[in-house]
C-alpha atoms as a PDB file:
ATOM      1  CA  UNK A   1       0.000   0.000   0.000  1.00  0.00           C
ATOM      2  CA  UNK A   2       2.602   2.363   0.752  1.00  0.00           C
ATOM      3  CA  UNK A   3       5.008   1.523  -2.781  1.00  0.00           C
ATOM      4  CA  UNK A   4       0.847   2.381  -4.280  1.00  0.00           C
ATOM      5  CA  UNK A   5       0.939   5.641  -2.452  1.00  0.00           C
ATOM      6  CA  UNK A   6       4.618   6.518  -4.037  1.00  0.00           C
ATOM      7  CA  UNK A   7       6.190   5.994  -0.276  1.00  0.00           C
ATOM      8  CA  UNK A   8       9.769   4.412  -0.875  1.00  0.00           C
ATOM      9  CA  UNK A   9       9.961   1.306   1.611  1.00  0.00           C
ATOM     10  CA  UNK A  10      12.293  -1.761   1.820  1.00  0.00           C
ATOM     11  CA  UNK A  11      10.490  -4.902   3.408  1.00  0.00           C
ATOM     12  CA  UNK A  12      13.053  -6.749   5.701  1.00  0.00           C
ATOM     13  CA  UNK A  13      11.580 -10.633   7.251  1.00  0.00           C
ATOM     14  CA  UNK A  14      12.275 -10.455  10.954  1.00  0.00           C
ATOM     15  CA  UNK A  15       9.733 -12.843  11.894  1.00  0.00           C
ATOM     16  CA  UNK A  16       8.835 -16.630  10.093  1.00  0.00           C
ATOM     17  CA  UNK A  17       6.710 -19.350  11.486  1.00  0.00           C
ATOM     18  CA  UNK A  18       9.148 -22.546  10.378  1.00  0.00           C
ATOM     19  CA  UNK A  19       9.309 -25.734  12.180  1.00  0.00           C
ATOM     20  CA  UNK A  20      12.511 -27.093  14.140  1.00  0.00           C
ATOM     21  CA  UNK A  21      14.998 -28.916  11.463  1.00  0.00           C
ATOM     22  CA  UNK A  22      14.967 -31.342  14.023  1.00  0.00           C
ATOM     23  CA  UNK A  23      11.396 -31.653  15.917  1.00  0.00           C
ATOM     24  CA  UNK A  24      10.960 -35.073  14.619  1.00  0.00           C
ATOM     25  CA  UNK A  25      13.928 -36.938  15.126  1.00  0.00           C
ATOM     26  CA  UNK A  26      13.458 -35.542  18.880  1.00  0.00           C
ATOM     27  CA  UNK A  27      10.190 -36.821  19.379  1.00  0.00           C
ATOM     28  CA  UNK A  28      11.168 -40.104  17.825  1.00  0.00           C
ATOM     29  CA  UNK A  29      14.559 -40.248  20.341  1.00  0.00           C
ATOM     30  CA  UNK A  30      12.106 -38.996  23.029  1.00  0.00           C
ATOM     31  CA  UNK A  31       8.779 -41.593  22.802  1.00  0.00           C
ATOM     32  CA  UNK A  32      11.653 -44.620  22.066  1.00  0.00           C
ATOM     33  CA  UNK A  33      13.479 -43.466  25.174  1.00  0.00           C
ATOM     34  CA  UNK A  34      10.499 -42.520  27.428  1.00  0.00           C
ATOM     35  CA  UNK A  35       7.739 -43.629  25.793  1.00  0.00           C
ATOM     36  CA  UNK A  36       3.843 -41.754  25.913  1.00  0.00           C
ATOM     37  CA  UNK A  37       4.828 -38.100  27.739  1.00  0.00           C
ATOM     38  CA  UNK A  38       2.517 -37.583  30.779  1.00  0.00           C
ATOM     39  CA  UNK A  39       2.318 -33.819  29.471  1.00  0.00           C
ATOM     40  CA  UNK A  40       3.049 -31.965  26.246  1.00  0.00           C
ATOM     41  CA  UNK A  41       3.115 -27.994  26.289  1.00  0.00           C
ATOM     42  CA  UNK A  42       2.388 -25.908  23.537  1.00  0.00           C
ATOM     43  CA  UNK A  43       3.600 -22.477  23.493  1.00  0.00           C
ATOM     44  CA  UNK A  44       2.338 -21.278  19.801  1.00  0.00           C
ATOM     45  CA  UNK A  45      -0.371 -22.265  18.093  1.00  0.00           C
ATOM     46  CA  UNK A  46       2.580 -23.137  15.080  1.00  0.00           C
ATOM     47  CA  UNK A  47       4.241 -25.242  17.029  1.00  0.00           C
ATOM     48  CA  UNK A  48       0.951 -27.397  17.666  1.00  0.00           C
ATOM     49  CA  UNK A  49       0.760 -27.045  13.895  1.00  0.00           C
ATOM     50  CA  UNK A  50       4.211 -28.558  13.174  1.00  0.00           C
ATOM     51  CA  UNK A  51       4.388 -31.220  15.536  1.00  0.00           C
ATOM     52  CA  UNK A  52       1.086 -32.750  16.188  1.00  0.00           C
ATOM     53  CA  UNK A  53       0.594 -35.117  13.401  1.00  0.00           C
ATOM     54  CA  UNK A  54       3.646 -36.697  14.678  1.00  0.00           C
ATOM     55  CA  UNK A  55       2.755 -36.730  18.147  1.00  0.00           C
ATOM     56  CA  UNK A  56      -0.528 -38.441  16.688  1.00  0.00           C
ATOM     57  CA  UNK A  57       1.536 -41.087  15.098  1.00  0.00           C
ATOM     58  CA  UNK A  58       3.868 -41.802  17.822  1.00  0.00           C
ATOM     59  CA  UNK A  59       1.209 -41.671  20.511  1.00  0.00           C
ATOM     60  CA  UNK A  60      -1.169 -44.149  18.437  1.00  0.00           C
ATOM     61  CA  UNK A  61      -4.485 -44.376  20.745  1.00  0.00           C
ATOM     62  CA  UNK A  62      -2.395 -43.772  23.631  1.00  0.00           C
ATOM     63  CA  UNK A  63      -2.769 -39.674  22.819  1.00  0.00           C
ATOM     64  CA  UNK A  64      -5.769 -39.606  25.277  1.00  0.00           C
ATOM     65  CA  UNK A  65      -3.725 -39.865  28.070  1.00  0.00           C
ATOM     66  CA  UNK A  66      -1.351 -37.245  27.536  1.00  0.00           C
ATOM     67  CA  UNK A  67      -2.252 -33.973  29.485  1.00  0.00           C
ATOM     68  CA  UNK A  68      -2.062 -31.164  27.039  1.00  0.00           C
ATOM     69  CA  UNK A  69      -0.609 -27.640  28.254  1.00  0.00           C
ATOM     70  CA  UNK A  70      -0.817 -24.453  26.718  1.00  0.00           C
ATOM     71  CA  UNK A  71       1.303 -21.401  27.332  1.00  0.00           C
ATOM     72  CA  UNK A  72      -1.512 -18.688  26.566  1.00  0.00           C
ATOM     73  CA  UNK A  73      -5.123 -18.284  25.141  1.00  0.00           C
ATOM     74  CA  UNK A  74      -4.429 -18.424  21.986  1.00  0.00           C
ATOM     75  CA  UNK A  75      -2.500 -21.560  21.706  1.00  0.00           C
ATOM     76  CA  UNK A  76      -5.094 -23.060  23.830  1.00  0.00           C
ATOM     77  CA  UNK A  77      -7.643 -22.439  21.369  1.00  0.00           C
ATOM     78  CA  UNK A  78      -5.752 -23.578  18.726  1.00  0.00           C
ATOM     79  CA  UNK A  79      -5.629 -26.841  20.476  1.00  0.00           C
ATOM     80  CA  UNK A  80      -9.208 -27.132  21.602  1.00  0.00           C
ATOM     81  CA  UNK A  81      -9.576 -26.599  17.672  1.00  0.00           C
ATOM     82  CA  UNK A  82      -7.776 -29.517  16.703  1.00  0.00           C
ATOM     83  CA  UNK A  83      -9.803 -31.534  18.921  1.00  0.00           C
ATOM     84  CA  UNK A  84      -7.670 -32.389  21.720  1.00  0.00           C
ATOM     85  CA  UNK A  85      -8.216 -31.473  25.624  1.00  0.00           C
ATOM     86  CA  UNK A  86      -6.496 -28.585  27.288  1.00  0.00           C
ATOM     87  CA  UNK A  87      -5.589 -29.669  30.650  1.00  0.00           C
ATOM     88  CA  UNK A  88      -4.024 -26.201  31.647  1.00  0.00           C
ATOM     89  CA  UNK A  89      -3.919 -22.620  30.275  1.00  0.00           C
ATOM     90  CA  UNK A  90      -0.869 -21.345  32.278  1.00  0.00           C
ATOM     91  CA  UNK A  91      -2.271 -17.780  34.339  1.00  0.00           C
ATOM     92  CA  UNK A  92       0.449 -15.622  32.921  1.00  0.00           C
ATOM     93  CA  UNK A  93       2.988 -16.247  29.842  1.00  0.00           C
ATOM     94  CA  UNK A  94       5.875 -17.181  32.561  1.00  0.00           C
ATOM     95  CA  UNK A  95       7.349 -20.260  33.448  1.00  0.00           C
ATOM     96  CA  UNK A  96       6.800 -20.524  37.167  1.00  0.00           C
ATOM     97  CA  UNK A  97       2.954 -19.961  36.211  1.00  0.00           C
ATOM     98  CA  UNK A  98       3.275 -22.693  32.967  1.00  0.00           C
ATOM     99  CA  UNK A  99       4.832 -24.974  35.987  1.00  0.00           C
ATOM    100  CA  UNK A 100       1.883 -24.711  38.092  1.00  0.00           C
ATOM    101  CA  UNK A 101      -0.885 -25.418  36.039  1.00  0.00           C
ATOM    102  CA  UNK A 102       0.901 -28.128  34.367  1.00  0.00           C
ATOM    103  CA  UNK A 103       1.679 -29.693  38.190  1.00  0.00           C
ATOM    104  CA  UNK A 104      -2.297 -29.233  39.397  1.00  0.00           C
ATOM    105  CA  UNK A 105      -2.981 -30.902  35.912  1.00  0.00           C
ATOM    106  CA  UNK A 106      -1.059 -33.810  36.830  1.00  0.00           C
ATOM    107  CA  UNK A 107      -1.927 -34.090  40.540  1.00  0.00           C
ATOM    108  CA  UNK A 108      -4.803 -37.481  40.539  1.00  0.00           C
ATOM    109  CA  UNK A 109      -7.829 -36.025  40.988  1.00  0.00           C
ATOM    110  CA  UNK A 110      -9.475 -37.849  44.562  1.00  0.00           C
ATOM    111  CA  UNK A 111     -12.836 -39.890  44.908  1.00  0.00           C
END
């Protein structure tokens, strides 16, 4: 809009949404070592995006007992959207907060 407007700009990319080279050879090396994860944490609704057809695949019907964490909100929603259970929203973006909901999500929950 601005180049329309006869404003000179440059564009510079500071910012891409790209999964981790290695994301799936560490969740291979991590479900052969330690098999199903009690929790997985989410802190970006792209990060669910590039990892959780794997995490399908390696979890196999087993998924439904993985507690599933979310940093903020957003990425919350994001997994609600993909059909999966948030078991905590951490209260603020930090991690002693993040720490704390995922800990009361893991606590058994008494008769």
């Amino acid at each position: 809009m601005l180049r329309d407007k006869g404003i000179p700009m440059e564009s510079i990319v500071v910012y891409q949404k790209v999964p981790h080279p290695g994301i799936q050879r560490n969740l291979d090396s991590y479900y052969s070592e330690q098999g199903i994860p009690a929790s997985i944490t989410f802190f970006s609704p792209s990060g669910l995006t590039y990892s959780l057809g794997h995490i399908r695949e390696l979890s196999g019907s087993s998924i439904d007992r993985i507690k599933f964490a979310a940093i903020g909100p957003t990425t919350a929603r994001a997994l609600a959207a993909q059909g999966l259970p948030v078991s905590c929203t951490a209260d603020s973006p930090t991690p002693r907060a993040l720490a704390a909901g995922i800990r009361t999500a893991l606590q058994p929950h008494s008769c």
